[in-house]
PDB file of N, CA and C in Angstrom:
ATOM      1  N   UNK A   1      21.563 -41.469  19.134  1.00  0.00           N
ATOM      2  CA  UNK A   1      20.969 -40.303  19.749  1.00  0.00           C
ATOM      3  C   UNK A   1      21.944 -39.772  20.772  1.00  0.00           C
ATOM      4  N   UNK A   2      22.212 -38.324  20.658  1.00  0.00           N
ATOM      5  CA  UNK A   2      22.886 -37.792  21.970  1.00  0.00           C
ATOM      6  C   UNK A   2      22.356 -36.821  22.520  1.00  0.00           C
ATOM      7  N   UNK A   3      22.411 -36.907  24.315  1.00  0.00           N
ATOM      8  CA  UNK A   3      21.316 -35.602  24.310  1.00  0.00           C
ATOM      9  C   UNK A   3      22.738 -34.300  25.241  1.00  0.00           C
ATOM     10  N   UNK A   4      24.135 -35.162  25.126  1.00  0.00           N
ATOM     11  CA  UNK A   4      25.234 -34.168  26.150  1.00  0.00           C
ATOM     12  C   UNK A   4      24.878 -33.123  24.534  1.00  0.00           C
ATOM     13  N   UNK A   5      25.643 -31.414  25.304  1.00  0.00           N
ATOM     14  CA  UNK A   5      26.198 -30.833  24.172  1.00  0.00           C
ATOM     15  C   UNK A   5      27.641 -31.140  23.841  1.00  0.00           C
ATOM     16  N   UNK A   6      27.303 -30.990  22.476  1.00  0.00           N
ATOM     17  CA  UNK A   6      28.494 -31.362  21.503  1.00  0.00           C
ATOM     18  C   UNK A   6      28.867 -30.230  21.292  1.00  0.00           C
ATOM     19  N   UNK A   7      30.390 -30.257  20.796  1.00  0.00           N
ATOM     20  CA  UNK A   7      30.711 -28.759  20.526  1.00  0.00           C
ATOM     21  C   UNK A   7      30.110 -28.843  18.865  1.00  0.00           C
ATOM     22  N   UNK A   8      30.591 -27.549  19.109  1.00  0.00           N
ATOM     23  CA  UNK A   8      29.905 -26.419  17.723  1.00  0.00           C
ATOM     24  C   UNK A   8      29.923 -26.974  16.357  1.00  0.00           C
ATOM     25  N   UNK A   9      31.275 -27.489  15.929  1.00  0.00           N
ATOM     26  CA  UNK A   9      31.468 -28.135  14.600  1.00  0.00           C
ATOM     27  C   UNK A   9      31.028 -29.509  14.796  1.00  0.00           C
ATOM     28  N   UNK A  10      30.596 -30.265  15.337  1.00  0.00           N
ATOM     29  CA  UNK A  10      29.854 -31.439  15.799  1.00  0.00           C
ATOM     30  C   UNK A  10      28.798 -31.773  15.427  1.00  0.00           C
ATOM     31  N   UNK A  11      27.984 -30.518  16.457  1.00  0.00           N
ATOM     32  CA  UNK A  11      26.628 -30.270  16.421  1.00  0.00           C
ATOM     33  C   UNK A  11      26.024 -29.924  14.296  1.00  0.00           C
ATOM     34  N   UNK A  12      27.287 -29.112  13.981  1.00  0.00           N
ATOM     35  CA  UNK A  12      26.817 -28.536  12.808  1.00  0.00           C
ATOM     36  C   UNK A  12      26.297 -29.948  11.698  1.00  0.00           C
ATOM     37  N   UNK A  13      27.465 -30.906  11.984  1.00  0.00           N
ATOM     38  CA  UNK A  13      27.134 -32.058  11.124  1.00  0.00           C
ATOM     39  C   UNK A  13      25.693 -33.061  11.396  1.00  0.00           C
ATOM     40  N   UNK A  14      25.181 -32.893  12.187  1.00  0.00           N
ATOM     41  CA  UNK A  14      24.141 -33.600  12.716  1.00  0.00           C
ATOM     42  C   UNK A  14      22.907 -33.816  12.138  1.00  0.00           C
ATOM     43  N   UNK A  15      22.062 -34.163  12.614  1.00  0.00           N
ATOM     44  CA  UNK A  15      20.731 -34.360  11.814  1.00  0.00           C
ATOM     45  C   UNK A  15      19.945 -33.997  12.847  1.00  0.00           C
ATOM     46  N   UNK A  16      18.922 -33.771  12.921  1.00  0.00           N
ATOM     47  CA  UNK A  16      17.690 -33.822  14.272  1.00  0.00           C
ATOM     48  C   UNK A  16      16.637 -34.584  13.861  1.00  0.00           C
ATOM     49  N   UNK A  17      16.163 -35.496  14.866  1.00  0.00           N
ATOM     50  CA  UNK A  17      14.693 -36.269  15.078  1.00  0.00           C
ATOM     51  C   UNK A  17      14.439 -35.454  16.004  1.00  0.00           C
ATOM     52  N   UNK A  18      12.888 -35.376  15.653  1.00  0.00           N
ATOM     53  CA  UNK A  18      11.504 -35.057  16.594  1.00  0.00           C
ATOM     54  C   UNK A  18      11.368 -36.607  17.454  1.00  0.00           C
ATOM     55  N   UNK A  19      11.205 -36.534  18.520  1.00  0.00           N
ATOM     56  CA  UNK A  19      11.223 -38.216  19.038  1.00  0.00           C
ATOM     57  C   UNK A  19       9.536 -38.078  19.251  1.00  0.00           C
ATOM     58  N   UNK A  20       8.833 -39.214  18.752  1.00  0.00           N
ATOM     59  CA  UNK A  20       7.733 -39.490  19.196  1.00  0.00           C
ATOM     60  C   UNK A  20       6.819 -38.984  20.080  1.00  0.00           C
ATOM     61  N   UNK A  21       8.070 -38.670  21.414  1.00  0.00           N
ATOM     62  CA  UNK A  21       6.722 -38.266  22.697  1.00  0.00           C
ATOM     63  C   UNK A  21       6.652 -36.611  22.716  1.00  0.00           C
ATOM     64  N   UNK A  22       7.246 -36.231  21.280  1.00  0.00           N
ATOM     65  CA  UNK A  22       7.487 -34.881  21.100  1.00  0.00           C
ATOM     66  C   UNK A  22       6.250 -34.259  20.020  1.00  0.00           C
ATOM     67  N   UNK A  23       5.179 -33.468  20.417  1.00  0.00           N
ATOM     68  CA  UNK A  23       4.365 -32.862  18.910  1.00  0.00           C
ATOM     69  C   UNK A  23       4.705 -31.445  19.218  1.00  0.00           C
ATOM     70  N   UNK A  24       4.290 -30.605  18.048  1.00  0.00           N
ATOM     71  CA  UNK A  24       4.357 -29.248  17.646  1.00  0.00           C
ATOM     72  C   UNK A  24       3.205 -28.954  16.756  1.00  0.00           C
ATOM     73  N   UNK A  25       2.763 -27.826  17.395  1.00  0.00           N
ATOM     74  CA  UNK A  25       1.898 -26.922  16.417  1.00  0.00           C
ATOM     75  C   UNK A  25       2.046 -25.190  16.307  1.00  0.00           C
ATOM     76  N   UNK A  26       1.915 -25.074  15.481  1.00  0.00           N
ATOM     77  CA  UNK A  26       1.850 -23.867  15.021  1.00  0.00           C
ATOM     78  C   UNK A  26       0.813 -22.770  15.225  1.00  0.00           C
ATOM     79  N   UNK A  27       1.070 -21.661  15.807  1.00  0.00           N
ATOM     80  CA  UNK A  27      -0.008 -21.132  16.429  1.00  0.00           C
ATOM     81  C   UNK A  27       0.398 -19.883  15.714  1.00  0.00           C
ATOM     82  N   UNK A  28      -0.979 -18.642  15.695  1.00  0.00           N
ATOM     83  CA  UNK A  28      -1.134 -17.239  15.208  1.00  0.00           C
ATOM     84  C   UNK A  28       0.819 -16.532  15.692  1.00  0.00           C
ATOM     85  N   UNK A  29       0.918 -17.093  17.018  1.00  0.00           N
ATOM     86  CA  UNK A  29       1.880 -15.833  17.725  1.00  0.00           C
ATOM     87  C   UNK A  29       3.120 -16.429  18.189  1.00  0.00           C
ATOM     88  N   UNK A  30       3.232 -18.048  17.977  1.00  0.00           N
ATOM     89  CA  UNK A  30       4.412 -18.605  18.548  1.00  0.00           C
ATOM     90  C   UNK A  30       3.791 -20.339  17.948  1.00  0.00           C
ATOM     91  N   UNK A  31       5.093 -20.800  18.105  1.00  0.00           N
ATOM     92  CA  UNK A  31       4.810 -22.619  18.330  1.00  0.00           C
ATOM     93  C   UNK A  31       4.707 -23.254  19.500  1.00  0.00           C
ATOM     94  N   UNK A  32       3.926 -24.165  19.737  1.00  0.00           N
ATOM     95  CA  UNK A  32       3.888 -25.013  20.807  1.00  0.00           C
ATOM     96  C   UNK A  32       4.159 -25.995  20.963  1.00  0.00           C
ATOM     97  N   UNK A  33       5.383 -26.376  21.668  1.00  0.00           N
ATOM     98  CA  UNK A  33       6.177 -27.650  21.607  1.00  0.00           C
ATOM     99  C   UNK A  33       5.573 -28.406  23.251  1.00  0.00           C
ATOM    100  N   UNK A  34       4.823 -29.712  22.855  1.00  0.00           N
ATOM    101  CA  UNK A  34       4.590 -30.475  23.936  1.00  0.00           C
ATOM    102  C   UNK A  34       5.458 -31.785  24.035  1.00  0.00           C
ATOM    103  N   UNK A  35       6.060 -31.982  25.014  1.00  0.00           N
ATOM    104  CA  UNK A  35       6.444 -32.872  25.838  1.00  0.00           C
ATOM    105  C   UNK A  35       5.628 -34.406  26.070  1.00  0.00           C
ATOM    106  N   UNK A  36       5.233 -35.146  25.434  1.00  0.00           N
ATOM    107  CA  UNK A  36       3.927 -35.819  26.029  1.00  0.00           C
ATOM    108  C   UNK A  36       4.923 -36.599  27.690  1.00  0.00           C
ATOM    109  N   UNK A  37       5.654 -36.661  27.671  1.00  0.00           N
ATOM    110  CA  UNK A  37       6.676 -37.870  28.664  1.00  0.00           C
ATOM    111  C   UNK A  37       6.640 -36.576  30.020  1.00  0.00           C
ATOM    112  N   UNK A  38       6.933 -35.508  29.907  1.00  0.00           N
ATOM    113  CA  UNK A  38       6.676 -34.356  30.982  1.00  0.00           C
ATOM    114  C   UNK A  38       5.234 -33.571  30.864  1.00  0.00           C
ATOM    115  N   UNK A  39       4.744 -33.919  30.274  1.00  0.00           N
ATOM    116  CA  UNK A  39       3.900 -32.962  29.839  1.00  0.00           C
ATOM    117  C   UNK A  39       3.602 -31.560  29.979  1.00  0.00           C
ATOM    118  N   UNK A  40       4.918 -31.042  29.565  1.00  0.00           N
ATOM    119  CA  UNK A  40       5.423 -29.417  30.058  1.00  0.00           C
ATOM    120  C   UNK A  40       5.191 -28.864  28.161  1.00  0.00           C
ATOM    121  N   UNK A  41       4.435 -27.828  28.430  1.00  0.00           N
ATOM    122  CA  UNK A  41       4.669 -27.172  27.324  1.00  0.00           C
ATOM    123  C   UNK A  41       5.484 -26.422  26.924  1.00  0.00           C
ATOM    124  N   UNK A  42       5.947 -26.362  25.531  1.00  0.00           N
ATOM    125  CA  UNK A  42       7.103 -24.835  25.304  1.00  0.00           C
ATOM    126  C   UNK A  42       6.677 -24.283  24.301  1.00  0.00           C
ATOM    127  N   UNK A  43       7.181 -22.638  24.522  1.00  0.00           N
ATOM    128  CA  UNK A  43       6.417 -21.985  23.044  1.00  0.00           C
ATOM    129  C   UNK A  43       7.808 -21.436  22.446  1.00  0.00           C
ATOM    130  N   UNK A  44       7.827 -21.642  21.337  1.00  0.00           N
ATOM    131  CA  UNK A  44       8.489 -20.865  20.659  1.00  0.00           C
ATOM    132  C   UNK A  44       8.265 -19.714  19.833  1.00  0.00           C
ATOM    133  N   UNK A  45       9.133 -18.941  19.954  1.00  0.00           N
ATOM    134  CA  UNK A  45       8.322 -17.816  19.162  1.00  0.00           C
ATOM    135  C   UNK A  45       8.624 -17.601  17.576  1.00  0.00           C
ATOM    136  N   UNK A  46       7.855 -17.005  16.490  1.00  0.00           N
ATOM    137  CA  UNK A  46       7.753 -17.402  14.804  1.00  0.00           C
ATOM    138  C   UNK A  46       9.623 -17.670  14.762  1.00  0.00           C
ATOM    139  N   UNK A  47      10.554 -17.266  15.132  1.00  0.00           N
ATOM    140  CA  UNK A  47      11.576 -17.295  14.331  1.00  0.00           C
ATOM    141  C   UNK A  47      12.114 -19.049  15.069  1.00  0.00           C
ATOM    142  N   UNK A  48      12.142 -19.269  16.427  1.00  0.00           N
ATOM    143  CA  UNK A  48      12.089 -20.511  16.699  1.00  0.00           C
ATOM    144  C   UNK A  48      11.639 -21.759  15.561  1.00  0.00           C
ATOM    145  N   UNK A  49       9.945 -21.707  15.754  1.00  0.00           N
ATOM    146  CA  UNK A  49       9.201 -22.460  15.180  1.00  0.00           C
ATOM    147  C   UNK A  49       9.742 -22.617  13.747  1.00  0.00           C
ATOM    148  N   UNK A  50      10.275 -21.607  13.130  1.00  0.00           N
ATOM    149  CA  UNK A  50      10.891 -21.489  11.529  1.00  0.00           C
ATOM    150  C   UNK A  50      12.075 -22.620  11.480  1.00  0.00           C
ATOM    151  N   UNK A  51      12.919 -22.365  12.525  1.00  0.00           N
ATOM    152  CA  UNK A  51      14.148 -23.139  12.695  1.00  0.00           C
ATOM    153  C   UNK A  51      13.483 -24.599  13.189  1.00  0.00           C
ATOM    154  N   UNK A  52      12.832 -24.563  13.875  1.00  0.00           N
ATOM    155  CA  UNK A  52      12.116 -26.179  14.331  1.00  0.00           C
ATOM    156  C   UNK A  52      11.893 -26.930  12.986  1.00  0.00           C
ATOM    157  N   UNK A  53      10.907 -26.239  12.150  1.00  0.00           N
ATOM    158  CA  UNK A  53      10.123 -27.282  10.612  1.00  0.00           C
ATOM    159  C   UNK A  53      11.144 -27.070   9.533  1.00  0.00           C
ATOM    160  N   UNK A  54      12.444 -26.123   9.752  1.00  0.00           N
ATOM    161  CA  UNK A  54      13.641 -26.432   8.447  1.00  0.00           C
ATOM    162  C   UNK A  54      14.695 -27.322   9.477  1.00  0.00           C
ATOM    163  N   UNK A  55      14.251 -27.642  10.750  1.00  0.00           N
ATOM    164  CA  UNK A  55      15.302 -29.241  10.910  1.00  0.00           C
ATOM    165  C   UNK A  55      14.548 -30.549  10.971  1.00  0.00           C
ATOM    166  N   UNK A  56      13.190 -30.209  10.911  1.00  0.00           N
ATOM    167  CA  UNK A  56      12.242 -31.352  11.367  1.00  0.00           C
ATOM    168  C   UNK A  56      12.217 -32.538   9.756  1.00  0.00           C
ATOM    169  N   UNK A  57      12.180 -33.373  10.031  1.00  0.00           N
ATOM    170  CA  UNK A  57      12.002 -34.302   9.224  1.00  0.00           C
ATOM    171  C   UNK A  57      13.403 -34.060   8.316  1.00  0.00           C
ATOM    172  N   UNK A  58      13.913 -33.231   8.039  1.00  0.00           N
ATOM    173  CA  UNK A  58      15.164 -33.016   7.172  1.00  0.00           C
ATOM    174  C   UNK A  58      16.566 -33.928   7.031  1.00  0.00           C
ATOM    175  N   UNK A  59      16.966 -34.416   6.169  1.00  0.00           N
ATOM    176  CA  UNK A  59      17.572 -35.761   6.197  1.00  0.00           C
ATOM    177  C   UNK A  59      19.311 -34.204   5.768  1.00  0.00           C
ATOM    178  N   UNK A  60      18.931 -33.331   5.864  1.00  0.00           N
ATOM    179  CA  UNK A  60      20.011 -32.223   5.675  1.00  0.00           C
ATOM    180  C   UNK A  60      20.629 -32.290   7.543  1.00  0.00           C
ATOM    181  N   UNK A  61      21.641 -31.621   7.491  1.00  0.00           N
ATOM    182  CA  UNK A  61      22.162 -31.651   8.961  1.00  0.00           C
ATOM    183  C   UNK A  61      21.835 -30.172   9.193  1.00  0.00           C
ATOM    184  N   UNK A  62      22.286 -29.821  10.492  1.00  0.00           N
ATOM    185  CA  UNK A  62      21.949 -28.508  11.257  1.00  0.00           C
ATOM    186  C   UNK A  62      22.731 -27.665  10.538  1.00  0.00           C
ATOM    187  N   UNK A  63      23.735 -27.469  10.083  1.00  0.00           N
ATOM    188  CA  UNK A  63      24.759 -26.502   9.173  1.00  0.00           C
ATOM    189  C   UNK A  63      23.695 -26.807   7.480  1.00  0.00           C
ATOM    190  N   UNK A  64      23.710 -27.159   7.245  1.00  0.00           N
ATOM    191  CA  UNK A  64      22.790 -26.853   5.448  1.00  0.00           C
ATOM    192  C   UNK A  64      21.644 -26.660   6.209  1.00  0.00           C
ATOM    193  N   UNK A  65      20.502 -26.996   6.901  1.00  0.00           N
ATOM    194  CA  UNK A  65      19.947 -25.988   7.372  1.00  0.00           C
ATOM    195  C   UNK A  65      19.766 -24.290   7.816  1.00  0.00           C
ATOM    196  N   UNK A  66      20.583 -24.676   8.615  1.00  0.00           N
ATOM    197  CA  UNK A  66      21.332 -23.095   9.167  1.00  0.00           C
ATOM    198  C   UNK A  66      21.628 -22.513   7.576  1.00  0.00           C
ATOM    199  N   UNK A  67      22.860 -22.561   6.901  1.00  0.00           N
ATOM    200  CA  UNK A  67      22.781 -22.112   5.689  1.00  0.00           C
ATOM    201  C   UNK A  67      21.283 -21.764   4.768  1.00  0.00           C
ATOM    202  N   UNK A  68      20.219 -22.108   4.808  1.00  0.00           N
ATOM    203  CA  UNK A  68      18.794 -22.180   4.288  1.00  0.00           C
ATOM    204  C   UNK A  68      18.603 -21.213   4.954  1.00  0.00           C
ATOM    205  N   UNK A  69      18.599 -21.291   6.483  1.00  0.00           N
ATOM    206  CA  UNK A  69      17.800 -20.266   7.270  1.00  0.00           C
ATOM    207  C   UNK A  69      18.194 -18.874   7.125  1.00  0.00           C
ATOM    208  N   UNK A  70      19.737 -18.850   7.109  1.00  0.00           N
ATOM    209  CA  UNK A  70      20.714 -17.466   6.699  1.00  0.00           C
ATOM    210  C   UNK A  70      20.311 -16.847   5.390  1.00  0.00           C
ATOM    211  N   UNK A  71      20.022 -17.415   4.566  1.00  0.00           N
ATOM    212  CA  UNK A  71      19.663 -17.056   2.920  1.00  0.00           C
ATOM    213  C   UNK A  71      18.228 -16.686   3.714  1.00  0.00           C
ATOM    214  N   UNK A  72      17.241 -16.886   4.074  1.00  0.00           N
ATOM    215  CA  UNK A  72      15.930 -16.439   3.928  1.00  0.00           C
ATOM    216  C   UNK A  72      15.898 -15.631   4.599  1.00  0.00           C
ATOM    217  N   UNK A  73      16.380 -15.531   6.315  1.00  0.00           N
ATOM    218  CA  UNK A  73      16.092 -14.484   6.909  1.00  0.00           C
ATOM    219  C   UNK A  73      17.674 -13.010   6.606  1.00  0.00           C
ATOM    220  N   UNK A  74      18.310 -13.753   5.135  1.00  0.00           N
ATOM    221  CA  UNK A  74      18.899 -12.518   5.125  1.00  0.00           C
ATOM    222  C   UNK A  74      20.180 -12.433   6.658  1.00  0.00           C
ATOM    223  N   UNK A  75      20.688 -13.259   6.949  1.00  0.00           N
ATOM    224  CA  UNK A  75      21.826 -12.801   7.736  1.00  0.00           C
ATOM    225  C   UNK A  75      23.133 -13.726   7.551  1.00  0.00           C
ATOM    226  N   UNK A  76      24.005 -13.310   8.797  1.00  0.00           N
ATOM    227  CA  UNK A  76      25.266 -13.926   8.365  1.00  0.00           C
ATOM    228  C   UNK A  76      25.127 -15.582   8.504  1.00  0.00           C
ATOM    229  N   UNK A  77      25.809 -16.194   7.611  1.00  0.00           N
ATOM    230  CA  UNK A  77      25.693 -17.561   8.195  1.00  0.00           C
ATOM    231  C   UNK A  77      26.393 -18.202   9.615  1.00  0.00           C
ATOM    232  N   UNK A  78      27.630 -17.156   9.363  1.00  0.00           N
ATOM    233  CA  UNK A  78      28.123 -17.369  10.683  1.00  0.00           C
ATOM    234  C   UNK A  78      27.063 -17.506  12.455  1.00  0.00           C
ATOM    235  N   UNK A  79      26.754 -15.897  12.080  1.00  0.00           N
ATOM    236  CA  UNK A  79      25.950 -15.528  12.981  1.00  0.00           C
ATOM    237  C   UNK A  79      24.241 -16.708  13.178  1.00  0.00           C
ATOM    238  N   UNK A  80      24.283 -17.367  12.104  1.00  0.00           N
ATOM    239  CA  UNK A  80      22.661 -17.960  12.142  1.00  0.00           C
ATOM    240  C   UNK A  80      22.956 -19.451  12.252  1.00  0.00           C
ATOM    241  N   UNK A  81      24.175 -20.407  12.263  1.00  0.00           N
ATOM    242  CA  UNK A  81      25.078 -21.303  12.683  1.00  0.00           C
ATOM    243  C   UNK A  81      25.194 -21.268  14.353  1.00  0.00           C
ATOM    244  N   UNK A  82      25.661 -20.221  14.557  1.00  0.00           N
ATOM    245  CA  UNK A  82      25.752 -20.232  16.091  1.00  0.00           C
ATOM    246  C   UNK A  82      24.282 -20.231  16.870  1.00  0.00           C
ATOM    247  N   UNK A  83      23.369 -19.413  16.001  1.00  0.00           N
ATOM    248  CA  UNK A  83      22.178 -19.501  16.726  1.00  0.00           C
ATOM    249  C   UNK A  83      21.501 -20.711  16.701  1.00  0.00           C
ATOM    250  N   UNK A  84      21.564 -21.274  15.749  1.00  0.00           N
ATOM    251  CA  UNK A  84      21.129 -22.372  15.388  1.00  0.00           C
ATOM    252  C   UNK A  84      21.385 -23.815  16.523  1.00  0.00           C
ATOM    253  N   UNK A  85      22.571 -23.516  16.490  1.00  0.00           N
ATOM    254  CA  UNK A  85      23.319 -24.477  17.476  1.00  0.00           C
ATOM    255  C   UNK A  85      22.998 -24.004  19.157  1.00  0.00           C
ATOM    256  N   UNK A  86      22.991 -22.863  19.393  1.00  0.00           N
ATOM    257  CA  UNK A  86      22.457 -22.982  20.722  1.00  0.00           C
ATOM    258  C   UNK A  86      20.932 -23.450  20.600  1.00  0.00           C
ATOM    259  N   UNK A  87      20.247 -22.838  20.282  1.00  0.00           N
ATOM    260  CA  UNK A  87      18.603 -23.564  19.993  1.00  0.00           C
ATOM    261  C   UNK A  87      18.963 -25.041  19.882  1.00  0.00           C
ATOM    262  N   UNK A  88      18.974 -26.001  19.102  1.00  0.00           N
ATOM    263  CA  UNK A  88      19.402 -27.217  19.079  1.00  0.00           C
ATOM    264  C   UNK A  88      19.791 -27.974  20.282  1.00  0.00           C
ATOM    265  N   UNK A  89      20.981 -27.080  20.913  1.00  0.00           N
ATOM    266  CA  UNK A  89      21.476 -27.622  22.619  1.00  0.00           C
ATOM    267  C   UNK A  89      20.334 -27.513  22.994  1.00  0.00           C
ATOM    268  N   UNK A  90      19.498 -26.289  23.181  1.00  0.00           N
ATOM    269  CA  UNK A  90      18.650 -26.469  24.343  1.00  0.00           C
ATOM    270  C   UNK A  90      17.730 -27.166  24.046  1.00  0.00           C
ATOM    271  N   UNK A  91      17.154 -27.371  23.152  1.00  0.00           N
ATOM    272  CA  UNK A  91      15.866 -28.174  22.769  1.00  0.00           C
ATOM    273  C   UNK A  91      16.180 -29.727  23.110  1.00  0.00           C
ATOM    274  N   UNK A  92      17.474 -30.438  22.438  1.00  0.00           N
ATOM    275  CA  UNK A  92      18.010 -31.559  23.494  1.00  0.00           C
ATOM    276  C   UNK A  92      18.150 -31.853  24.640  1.00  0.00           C
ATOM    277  N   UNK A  93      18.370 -30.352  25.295  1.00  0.00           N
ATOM    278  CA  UNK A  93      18.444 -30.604  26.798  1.00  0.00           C
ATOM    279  C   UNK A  93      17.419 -30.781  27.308  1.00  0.00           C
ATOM    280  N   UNK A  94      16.251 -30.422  26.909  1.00  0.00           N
ATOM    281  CA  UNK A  94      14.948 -30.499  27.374  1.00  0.00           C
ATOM    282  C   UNK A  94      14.321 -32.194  26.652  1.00  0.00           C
ATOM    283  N   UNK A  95      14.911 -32.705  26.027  1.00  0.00           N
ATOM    284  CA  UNK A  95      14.221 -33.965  25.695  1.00  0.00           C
ATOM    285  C   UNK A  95      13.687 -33.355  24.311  1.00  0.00           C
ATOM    286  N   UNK A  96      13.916 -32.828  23.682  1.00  0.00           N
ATOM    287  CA  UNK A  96      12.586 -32.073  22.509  1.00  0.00           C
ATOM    288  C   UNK A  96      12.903 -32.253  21.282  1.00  0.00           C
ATOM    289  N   UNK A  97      14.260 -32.810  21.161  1.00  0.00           N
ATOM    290  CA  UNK A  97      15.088 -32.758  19.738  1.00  0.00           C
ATOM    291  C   UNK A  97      15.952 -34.097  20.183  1.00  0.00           C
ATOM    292  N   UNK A  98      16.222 -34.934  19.317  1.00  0.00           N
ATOM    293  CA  UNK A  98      17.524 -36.154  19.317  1.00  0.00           C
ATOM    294  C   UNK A  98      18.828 -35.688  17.802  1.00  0.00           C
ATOM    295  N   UNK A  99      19.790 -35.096  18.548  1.00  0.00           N
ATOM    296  CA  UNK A  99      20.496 -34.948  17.650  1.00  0.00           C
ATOM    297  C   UNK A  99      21.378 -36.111  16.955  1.00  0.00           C
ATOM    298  N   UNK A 100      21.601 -36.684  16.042  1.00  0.00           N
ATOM    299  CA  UNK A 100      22.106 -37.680  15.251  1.00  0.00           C
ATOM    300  C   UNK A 100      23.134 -37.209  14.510  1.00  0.00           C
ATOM    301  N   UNK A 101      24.516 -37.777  14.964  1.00  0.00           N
ATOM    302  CA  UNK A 101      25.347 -37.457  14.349  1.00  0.00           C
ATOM    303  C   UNK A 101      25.964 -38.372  13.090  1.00  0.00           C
ATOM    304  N   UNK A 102      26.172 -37.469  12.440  1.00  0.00           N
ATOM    305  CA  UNK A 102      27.006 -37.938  10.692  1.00  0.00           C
ATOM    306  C   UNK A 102      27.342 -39.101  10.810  1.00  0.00           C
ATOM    307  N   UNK A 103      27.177 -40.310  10.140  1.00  0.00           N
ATOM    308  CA  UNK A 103      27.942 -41.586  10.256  1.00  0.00           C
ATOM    309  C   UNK A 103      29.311 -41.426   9.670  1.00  0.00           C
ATOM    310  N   UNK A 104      29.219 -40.532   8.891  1.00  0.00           N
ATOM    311  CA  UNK A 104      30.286 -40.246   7.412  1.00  0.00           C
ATOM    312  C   UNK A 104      31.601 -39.576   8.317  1.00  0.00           C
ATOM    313  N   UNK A 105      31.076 -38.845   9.565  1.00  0.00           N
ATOM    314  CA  UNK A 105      32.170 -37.844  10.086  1.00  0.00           C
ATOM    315  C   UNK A 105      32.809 -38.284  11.394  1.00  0.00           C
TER     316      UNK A 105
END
């Protein structure tokens, strides 16, 4: 588990866990990411929450994700890589995501 940021091509190889003291639900207008260890809530809004459940459980890393997400919402991969990866930092920084890096890399 690492929770520093990694740079960019790093981060891309990675995997994400949801850690335990972490739930999410899905709501009409955003997601709600609880904390159980802070018990601080966060919302994300639909395009967040989209990127949350195509890294959640996914044995794919953050780049073939990101690639998935670029094909559906239609944009650059470049551009949906980088987004991807800042979301990711911050959600680690907050405790909310455990990024796991590649054994292979």
């Amino acid at each position: 588990m690492t929770s520093t940021v990694l740079p960019h091509d790093e981060l891309l190889g990675c995997t994400v866990q949801i850690p335990d003291h972490v739930v999410y639900r899905d709501m009409v207008t955003e997601t709600v990411v609880l904390n159980l260890q802070t018990g601080r809530y966060h919302g994300l809004n639909p395009s967040g929450g989209r990127i949350l459940r195509a890294l959640d459980g996914s044995r794919s890393s953050v780049r073939e994700a990101a690639s998935v997400l670029a094909a559906e919402f239609g944009e650059p991969g470049d551009e949906v890589e980088r987004d991807v990866c800042a979301f990711c930092a911050d959600l680690a920084a907050r405790g909310l995501i455990e990024l796991r890096p590649d054994p292979g890399s």
